[in-house]
Protein backbone atom coordinates (compact mmCIF):
# COMPACT_ATOMS: atom_id res chain seq x y z
CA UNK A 1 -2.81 -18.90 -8.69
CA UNK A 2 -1.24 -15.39 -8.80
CA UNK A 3 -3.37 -12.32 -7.08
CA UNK A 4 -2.06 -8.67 -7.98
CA UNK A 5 -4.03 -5.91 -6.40
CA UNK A 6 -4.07 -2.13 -7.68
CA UNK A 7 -2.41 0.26 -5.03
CA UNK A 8 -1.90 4.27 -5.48
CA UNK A 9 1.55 5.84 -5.21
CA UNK A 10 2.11 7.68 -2.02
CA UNK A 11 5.50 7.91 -1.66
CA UNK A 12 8.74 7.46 -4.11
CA UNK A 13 12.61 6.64 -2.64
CA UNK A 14 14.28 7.12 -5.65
CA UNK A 15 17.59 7.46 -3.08
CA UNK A 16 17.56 3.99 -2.67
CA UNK A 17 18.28 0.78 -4.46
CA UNK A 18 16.32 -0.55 -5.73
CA UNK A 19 13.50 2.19 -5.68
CA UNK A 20 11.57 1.71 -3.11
CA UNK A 21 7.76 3.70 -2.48
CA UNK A 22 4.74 3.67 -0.20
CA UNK A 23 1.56 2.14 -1.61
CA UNK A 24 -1.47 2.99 -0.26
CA UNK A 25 -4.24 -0.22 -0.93
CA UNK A 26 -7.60 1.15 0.60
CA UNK A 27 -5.86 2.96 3.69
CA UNK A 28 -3.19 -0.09 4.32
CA UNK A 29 0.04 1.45 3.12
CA UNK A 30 3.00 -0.81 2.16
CA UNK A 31 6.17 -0.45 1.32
CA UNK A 32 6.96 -1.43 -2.66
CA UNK A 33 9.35 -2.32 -4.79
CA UNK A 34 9.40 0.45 -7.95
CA UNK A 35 12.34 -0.49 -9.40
CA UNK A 36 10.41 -1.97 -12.36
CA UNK A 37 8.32 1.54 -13.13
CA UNK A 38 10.95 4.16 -13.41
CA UNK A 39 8.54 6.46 -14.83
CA UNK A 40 5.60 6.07 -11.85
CA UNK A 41 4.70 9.39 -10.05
CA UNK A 42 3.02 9.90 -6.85
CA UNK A 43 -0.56 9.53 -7.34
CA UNK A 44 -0.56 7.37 -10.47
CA UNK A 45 -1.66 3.14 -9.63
CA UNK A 46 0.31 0.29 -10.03
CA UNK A 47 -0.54 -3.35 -9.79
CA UNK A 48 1.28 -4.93 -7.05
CA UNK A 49 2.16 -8.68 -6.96
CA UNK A 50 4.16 -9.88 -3.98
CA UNK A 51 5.72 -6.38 -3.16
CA UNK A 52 6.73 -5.50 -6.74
CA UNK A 53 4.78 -3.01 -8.57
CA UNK A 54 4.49 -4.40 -11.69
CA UNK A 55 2.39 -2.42 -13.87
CA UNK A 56 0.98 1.21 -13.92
CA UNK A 57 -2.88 0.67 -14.51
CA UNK A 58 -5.25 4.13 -14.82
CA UNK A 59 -6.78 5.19 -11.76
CA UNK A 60 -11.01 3.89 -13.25
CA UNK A 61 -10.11 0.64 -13.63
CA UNK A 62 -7.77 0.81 -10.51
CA UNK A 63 -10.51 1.92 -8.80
CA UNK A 64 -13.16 -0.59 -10.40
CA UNK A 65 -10.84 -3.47 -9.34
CA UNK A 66 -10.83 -2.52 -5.56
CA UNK A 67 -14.27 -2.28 -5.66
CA UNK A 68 -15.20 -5.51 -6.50
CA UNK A 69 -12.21 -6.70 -4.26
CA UNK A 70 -14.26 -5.29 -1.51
CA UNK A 71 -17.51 -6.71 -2.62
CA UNK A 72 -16.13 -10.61 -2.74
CA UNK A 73 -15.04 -9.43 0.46
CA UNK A 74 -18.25 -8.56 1.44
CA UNK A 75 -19.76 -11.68 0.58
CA UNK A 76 -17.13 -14.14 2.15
CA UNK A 77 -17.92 -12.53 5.11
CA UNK A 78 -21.72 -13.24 4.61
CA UNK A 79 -20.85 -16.34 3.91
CA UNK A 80 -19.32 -16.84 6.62
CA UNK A 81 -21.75 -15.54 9.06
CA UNK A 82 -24.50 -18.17 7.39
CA UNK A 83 -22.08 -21.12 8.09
CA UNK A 84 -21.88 -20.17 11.97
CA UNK A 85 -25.56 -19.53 11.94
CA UNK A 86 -26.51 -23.32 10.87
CA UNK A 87 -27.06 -25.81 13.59
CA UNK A 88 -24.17 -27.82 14.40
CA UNK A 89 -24.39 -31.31 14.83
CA UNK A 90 -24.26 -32.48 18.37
CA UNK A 91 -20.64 -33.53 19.43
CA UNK A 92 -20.40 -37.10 21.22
């Protein structure tokens, strides 16, 4: 299974090869290939799949997509927090 997240533009080295930029994905910036998006500005979102922007997406459904990143996020983490909640078995 592949996972590409949406990430917004901060940054473009188009002095470099191959074209390299600063992603910003909810406040964790990462350095990105852009090599495959010569026409991406600063500000616009691309969908990043192991450090290669592969896709410009519009900033609503960028924006859509990181929200319900957060909320599966959000519930993993409940999740979580009702598994160490249970009683545990005791341990011979």
């Amino acid at each position: 299974m592949c996972l590409a997240i949406p990430g917004k533009v901060l940054e473009i080295e188009r002095d470099v090869q191959p074209v390299m930029g600063k992603v910003s994905f909810g406040g964790i910036n990462k350095r990105v290939c852009l090599e495959w998006l010569p026409d991406v500005k600063v500000g616009e979102y691309v969908i990043v799949h192991v450090g290669f922007a592969l896709s410009k997406v519009d900033e609503e459904e960028a924006l859509e997509t990181i929200k319900m990143i957060n909320e599966m996020g959000d519930a993993l983490d409940e999740l979580q927090a009702d598994e160490s909640e249970r009683p545990q078995p005791p341990s011979n």
